[in-house]
C-alpha atoms as a PDB file:
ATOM      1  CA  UNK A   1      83.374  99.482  75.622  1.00  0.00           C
ATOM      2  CA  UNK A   2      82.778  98.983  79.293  1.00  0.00           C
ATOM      3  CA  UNK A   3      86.196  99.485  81.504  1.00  0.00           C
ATOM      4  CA  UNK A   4      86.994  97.484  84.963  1.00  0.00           C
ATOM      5  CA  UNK A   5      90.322  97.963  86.880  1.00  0.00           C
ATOM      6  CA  UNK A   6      92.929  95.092  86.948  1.00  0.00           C
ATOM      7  CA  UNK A   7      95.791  94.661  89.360  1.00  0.00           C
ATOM      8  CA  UNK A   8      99.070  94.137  86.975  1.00  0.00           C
ATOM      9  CA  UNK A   9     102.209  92.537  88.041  1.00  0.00           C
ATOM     10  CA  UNK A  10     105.087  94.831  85.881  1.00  0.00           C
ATOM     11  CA  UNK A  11     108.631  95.163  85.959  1.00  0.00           C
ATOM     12  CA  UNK A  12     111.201  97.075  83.417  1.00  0.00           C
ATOM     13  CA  UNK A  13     111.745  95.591  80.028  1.00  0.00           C
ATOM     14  CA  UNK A  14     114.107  92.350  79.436  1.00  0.00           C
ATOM     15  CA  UNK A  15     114.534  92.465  83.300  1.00  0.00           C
ATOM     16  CA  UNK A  16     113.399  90.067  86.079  1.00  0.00           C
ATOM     17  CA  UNK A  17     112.771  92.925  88.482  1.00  0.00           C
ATOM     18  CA  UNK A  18     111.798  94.415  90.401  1.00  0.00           C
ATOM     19  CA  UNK A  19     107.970  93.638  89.875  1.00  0.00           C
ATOM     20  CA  UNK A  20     105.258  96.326  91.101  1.00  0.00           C
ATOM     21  CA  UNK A  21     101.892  95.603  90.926  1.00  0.00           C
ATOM     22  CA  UNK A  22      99.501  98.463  89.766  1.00  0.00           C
ATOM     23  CA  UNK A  23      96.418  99.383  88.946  1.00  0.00           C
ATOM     24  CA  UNK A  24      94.661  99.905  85.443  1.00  0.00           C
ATOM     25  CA  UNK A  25      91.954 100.254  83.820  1.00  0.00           C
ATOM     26  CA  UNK A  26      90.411  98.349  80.198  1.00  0.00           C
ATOM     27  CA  UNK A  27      87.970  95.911  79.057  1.00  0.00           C
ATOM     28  CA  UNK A  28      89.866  92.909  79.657  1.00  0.00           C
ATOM     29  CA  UNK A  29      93.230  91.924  81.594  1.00  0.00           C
ATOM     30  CA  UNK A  30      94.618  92.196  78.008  1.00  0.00           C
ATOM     31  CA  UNK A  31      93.563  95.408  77.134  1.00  0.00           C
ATOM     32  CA  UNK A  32      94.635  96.778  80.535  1.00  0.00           C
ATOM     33  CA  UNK A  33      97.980  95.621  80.027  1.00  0.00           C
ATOM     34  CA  UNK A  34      98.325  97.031  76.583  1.00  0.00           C
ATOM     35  CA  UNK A  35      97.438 100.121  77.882  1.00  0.00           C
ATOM     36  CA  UNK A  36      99.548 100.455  80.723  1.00  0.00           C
ATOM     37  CA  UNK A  37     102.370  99.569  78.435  1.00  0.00           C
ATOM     38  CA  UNK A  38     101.217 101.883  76.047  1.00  0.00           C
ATOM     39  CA  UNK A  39     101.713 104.701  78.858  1.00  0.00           C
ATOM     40  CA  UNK A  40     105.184 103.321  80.455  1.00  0.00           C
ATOM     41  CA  UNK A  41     107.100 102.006  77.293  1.00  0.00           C
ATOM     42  CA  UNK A  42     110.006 100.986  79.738  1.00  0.00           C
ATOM     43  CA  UNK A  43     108.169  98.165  81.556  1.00  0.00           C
ATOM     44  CA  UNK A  44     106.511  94.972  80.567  1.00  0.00           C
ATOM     45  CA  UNK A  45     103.070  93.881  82.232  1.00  0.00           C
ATOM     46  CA  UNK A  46     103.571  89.949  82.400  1.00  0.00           C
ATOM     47  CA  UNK A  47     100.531  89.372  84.617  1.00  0.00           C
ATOM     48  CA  UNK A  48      97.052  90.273  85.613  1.00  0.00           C
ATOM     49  CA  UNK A  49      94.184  90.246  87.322  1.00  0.00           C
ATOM     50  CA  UNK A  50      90.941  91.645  88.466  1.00  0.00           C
ATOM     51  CA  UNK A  51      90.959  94.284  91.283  1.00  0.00           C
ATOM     52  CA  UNK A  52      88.375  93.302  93.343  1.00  0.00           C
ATOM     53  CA  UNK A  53      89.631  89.489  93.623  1.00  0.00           C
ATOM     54  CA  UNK A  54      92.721  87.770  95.271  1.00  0.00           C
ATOM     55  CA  UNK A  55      94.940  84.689  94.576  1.00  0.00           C
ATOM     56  CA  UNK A  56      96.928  83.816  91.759  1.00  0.00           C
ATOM     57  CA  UNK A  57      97.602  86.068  88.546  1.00  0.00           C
ATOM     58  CA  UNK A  58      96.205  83.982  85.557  1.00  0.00           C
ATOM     59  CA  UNK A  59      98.760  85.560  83.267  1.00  0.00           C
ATOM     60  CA  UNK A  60     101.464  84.365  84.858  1.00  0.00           C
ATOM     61  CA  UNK A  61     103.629  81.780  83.412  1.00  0.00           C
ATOM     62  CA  UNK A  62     103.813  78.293  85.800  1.00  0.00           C
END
């Protein structure tokens, strides 16, 4: 399965900060989260994107 990079918002678990936004890798925004969480079980990804694009995160709740 093809990979692109995503720009995910994170920030430690049942906290509201603070948020870092990183970079990772996986088929989807989905998939990219899952694995960064996967790698770093103390935060939770709560938004994404892709990389190469700028404005709002999709992911993230209104």
């Amino acid at each position: 399965m093809p990979t692109k990079r995503f720009e995910l918002k994170v920030r430690p678990v049942g906290t509201a900060g603070p948020v870092k936004v990183v970079e990772w890798e996986g088929s989807d925004g989905e998939n990219a989260a899952r694995r960064y969480v996967d790698m770093h079980r103390d935060m939770e990804a709560f938004a994404w994107r892709d990389a190469d694009r700028h404005g709002v995160f999709p992911g993230m709740p209104a």
